[in-house]
PDB file of N, CA and C in Angstrom:
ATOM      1  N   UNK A   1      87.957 104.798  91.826  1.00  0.00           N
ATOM      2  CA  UNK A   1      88.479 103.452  91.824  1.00  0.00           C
ATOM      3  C   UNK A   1      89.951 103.430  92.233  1.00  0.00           C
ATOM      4  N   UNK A   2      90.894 104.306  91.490  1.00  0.00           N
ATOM      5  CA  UNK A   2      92.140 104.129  92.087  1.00  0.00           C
ATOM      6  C   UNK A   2      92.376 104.537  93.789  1.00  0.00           C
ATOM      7  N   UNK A   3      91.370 105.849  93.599  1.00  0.00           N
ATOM      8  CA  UNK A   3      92.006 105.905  95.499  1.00  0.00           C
ATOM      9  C   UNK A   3      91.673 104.770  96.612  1.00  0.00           C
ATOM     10  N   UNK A   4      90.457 103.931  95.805  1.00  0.00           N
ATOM     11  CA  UNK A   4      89.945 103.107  97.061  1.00  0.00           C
ATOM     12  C   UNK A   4      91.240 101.619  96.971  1.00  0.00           C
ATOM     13  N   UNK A   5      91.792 101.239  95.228  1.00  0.00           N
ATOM     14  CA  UNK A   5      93.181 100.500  95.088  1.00  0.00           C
ATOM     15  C   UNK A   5      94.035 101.286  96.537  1.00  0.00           C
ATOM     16  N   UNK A   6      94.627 102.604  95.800  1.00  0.00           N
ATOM     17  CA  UNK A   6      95.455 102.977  96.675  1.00  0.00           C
ATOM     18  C   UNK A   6      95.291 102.918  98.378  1.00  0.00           C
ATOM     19  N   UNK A   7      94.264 103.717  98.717  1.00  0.00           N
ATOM     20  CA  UNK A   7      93.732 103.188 100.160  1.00  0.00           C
ATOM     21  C   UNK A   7      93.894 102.092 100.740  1.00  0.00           C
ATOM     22  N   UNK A   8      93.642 100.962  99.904  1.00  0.00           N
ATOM     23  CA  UNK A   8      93.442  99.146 100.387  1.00  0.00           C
ATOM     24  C   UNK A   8      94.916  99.078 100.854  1.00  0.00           C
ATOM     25  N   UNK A   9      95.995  99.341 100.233  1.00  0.00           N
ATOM     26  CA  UNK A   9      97.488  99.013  99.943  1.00  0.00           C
ATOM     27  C   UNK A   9      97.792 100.067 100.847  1.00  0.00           C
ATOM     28  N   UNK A  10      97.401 101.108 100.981  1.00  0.00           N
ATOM     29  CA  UNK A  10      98.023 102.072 102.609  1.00  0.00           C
ATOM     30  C   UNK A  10      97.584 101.224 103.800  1.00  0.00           C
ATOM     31  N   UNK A  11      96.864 100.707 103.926  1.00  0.00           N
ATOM     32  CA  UNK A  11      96.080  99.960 104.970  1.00  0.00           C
ATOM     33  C   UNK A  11      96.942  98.685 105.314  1.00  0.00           C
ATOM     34  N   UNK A  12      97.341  98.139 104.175  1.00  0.00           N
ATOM     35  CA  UNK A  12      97.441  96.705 104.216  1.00  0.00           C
ATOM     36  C   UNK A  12      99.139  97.138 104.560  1.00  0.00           C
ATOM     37  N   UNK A  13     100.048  97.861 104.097  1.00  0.00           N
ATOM     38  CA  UNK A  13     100.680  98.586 104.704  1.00  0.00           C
ATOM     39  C   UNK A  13     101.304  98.899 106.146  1.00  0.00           C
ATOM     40  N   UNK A  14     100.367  99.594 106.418  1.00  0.00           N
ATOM     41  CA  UNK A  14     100.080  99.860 107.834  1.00  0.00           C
ATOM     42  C   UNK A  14     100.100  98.996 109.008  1.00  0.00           C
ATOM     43  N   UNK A  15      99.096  97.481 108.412  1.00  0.00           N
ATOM     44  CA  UNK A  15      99.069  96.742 109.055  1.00  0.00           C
ATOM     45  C   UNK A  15     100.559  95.594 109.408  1.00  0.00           C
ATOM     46  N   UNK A  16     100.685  95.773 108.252  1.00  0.00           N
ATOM     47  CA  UNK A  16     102.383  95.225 108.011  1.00  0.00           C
ATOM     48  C   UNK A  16     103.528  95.883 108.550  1.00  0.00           C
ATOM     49  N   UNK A  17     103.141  96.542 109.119  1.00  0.00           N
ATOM     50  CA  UNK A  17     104.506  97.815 108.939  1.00  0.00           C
ATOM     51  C   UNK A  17     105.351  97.230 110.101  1.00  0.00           C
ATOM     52  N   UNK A  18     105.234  96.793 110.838  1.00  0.00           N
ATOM     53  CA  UNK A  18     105.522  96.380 112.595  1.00  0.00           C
ATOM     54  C   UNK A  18     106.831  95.403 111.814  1.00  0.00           C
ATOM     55  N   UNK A  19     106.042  94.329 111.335  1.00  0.00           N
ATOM     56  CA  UNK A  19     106.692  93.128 110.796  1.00  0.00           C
ATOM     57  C   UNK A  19     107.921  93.134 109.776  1.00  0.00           C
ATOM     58  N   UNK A  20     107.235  94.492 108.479  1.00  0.00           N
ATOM     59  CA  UNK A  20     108.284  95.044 107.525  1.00  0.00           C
ATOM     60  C   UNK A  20     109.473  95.670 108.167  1.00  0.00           C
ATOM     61  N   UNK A  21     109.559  96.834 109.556  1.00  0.00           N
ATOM     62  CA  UNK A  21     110.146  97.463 109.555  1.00  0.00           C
ATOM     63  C   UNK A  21     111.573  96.202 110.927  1.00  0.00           C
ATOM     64  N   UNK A  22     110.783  94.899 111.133  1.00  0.00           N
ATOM     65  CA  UNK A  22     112.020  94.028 111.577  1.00  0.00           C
ATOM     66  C   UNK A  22     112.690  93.290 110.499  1.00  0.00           C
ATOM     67  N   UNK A  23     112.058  93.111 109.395  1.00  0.00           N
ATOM     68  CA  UNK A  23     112.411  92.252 108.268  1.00  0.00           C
ATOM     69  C   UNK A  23     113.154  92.964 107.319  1.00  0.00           C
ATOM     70  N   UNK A  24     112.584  94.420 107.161  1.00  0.00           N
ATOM     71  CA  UNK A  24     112.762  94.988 105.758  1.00  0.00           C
ATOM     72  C   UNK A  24     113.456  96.340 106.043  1.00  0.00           C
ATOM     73  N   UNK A  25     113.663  96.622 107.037  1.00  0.00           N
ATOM     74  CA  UNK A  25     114.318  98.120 107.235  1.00  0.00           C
ATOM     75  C   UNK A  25     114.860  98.789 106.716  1.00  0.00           C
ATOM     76  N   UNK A  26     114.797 100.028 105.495  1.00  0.00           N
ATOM     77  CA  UNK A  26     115.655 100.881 104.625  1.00  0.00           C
ATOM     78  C   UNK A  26     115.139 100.097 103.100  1.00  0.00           C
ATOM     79  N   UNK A  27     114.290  98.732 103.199  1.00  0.00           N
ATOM     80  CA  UNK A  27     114.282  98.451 101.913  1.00  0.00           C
ATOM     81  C   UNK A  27     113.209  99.004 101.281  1.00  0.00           C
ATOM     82  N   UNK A  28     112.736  98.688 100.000  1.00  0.00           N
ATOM     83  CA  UNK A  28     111.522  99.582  99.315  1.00  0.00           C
ATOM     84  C   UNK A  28     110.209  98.335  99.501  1.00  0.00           C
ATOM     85  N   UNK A  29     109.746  98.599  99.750  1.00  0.00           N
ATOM     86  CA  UNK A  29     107.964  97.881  99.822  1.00  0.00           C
ATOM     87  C   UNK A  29     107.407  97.892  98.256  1.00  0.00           C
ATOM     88  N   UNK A  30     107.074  96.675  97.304  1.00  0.00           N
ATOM     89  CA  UNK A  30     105.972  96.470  96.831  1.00  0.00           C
ATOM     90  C   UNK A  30     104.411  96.370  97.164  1.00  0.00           C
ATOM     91  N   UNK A  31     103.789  96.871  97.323  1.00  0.00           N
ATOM     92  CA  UNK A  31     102.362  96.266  97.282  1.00  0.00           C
ATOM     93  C   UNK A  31     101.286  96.503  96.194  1.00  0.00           C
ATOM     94  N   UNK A  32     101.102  95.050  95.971  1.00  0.00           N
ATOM     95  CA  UNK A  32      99.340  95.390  94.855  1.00  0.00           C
ATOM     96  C   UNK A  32      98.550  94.310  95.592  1.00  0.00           C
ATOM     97  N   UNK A  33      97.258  94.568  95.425  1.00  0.00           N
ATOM     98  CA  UNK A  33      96.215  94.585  95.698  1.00  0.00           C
ATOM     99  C   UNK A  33      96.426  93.903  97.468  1.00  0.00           C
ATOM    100  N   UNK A  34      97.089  94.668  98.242  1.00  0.00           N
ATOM    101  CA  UNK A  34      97.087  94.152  99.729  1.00  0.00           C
ATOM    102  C   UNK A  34      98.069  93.720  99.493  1.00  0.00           C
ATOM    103  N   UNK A  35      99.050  92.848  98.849  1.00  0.00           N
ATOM    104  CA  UNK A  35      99.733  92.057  99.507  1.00  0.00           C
ATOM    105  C   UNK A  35     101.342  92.230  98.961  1.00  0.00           C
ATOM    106  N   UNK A  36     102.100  92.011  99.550  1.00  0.00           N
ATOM    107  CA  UNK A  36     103.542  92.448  98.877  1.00  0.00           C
ATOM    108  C   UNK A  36     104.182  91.775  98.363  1.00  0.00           C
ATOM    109  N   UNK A  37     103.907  91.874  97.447  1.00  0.00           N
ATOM    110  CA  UNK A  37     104.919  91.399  95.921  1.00  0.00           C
ATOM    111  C   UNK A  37     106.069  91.431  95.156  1.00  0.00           C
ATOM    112  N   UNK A  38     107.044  92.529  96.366  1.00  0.00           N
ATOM    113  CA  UNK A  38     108.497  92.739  96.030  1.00  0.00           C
ATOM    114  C   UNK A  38     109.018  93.375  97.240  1.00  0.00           C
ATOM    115  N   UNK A  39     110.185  93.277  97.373  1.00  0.00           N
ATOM    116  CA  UNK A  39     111.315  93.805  98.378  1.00  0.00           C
ATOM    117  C   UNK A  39     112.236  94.273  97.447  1.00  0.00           C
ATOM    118  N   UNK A  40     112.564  95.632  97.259  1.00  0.00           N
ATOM    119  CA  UNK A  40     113.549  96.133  96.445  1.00  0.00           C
ATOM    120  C   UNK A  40     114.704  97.138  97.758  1.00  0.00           C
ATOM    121  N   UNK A  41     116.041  97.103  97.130  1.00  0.00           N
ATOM    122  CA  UNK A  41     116.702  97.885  97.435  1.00  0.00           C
ATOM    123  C   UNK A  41     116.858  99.941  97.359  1.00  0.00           C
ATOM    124  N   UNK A  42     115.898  99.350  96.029  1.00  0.00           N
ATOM    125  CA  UNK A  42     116.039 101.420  95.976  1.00  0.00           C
ATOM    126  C   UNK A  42     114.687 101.594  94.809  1.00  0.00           C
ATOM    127  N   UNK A  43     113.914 102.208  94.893  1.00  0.00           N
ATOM    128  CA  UNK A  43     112.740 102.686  94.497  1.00  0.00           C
ATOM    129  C   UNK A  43     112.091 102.785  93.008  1.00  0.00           C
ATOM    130  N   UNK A  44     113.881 102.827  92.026  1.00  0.00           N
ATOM    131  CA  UNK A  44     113.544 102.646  90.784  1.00  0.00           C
ATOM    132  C   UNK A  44     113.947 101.313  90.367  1.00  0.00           C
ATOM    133  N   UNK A  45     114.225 100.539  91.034  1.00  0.00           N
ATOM    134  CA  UNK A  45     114.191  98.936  90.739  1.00  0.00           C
ATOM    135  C   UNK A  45     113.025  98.787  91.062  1.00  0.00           C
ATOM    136  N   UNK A  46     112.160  98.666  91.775  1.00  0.00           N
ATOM    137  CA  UNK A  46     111.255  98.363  92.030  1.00  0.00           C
ATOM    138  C   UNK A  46     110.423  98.983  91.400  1.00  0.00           C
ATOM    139  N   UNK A  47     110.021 100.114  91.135  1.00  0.00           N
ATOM    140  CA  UNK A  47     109.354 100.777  89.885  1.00  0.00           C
ATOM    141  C   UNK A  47     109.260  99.494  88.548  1.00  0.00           C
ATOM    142  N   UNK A  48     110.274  99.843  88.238  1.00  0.00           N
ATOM    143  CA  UNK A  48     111.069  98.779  87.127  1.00  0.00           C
ATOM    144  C   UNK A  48     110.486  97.898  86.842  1.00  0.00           C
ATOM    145  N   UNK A  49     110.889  96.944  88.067  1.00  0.00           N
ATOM    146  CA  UNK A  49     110.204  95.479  88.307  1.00  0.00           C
ATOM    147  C   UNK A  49     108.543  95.308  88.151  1.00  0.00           C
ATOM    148  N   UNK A  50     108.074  96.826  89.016  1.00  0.00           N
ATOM    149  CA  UNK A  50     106.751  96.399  89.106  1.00  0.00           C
ATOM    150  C   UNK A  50     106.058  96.503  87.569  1.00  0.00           C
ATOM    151  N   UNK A  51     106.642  97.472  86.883  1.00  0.00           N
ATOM    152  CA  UNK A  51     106.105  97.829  85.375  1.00  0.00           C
ATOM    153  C   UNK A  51     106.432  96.571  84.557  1.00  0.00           C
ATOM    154  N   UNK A  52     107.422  95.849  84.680  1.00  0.00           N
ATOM    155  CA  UNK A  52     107.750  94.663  84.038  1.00  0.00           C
ATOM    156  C   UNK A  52     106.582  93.696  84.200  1.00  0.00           C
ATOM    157  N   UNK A  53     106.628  93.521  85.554  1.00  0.00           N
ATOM    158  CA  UNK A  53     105.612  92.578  86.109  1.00  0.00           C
ATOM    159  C   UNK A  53     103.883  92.462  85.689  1.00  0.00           C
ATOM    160  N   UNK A  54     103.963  93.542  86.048  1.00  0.00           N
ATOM    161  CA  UNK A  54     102.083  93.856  85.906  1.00  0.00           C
ATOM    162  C   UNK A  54     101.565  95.056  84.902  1.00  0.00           C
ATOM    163  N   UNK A  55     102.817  95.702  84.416  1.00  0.00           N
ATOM    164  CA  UNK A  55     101.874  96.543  83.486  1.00  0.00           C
ATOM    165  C   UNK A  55     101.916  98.267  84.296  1.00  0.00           C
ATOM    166  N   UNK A  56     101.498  99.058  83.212  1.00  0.00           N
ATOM    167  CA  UNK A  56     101.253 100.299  84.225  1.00  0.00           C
ATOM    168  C   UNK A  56      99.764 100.226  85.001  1.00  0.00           C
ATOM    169  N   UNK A  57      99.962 100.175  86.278  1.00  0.00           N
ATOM    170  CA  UNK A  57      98.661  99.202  87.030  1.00  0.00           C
ATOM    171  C   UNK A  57      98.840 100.441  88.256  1.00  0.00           C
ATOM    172  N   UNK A  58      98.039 100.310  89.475  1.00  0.00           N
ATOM    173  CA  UNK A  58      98.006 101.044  90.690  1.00  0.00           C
ATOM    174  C   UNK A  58      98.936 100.309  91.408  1.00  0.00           C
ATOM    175  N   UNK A  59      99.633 100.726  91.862  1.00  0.00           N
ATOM    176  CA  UNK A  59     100.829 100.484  92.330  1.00  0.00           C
ATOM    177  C   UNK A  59     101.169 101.049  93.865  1.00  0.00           C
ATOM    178  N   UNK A  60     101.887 100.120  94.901  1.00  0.00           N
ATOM    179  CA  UNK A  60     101.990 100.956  96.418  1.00  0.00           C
ATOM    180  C   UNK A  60     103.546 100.617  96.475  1.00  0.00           C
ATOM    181  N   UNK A  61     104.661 101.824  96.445  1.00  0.00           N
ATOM    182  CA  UNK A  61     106.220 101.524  97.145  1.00  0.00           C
ATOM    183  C   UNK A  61     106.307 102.633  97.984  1.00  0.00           C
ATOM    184  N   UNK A  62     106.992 101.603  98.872  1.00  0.00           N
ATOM    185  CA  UNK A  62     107.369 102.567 100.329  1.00  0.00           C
ATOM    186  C   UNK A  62     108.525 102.518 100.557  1.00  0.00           C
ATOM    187  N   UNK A  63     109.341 103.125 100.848  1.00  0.00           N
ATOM    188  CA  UNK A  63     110.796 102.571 102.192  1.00  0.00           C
ATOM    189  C   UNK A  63     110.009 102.635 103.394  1.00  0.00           C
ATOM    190  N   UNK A  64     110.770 101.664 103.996  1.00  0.00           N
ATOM    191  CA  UNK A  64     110.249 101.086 105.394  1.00  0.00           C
ATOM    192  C   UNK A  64     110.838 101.501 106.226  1.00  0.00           C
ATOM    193  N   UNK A  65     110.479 102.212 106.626  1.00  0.00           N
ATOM    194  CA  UNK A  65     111.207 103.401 107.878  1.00  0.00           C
ATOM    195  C   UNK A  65     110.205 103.924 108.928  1.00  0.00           C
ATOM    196  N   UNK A  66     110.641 103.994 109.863  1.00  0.00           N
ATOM    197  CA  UNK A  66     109.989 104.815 111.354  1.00  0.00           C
ATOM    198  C   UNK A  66     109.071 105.615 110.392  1.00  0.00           C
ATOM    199  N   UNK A  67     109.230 107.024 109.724  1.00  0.00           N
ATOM    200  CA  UNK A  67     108.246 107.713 109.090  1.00  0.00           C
ATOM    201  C   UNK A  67     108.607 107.653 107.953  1.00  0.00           C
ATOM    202  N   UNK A  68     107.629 107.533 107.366  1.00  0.00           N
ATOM    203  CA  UNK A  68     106.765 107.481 106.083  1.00  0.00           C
ATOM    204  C   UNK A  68     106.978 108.897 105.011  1.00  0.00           C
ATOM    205  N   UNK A  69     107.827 108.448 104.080  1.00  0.00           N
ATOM    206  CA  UNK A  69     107.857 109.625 102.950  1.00  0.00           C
ATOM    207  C   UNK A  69     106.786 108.856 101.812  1.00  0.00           C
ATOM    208  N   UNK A  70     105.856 109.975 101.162  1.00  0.00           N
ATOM    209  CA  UNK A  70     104.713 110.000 100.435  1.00  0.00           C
ATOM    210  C   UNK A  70     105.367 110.222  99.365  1.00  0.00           C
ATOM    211  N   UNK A  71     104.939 109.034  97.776  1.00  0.00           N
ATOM    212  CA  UNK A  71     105.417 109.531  96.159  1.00  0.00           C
ATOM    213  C   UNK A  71     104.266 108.909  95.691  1.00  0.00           C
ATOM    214  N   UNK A  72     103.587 109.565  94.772  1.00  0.00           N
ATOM    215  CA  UNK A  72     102.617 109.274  94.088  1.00  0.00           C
ATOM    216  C   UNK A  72     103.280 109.186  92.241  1.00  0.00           C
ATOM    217  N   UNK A  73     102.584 107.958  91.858  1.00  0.00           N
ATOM    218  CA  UNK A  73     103.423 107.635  90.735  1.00  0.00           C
ATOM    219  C   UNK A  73     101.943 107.531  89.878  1.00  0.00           C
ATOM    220  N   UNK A  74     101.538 107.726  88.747  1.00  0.00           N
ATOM    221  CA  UNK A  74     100.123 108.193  88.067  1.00  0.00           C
ATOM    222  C   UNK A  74     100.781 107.328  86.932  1.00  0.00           C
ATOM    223  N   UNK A  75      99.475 106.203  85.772  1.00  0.00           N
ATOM    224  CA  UNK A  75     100.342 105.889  84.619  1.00  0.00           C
ATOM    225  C   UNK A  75      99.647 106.447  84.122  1.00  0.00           C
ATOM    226  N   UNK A  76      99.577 106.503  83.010  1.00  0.00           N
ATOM    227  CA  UNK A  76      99.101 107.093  81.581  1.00  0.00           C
ATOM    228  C   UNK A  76      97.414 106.300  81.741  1.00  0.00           C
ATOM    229  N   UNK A  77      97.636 105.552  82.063  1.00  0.00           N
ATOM    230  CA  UNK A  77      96.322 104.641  81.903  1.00  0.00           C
ATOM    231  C   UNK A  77      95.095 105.085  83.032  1.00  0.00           C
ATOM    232  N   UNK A  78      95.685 105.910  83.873  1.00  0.00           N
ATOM    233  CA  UNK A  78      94.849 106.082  85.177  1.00  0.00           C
ATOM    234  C   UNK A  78      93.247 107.000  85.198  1.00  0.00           C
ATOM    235  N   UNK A  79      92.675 106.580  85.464  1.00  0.00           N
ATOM    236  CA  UNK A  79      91.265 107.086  85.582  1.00  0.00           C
ATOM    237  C   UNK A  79      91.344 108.033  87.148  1.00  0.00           C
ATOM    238  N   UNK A  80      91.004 109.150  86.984  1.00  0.00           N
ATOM    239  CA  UNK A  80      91.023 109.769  88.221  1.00  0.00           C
ATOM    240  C   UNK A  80      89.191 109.912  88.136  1.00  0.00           C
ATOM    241  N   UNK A  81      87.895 109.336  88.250  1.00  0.00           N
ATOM    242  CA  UNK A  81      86.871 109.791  88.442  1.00  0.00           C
ATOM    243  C   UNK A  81      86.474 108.491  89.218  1.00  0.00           C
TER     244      UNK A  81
END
């Protein structure tokens, strides 16, 4: 269940990325369930925010950059089967 969350939000991502990287360049990407739900400046605000917001939930942050650095963030709550 979480990789196919996570998957949806790489995708939806992806598809965005063209648009993020004229709008959003150097900033951090929110996404849950597809759609982006925050623009942060640096990675643990947005962490932050998102735990405030929704809970420890599946979660997608990116910086928006030409290439793509990978962080996988796991809560306590997560089902890996």
């Amino acid at each position: 269940m979480y990789d196919n969350i996570m998957i949806r939000n790489l995708e939806a991502y992806n598809r965005m990325k063209h648009d993020l990287l004229k709008k959003y360049r150097n900033k951090v990407v929110a996404i849950k369930d597809g759609e982006v739900v925050g623009i942060y400046d640096d990675e643990m605000n947005a962490f932050e925010d998102m735990v405030r917001r929704y809970g420890l939930v599946p979660m997608f942050l990116r910086r928006v950059r030409e290439t793509d650095e990978r962080y996988y963030i796991y809560g306590p709550n997560t089902s890996f089967s």
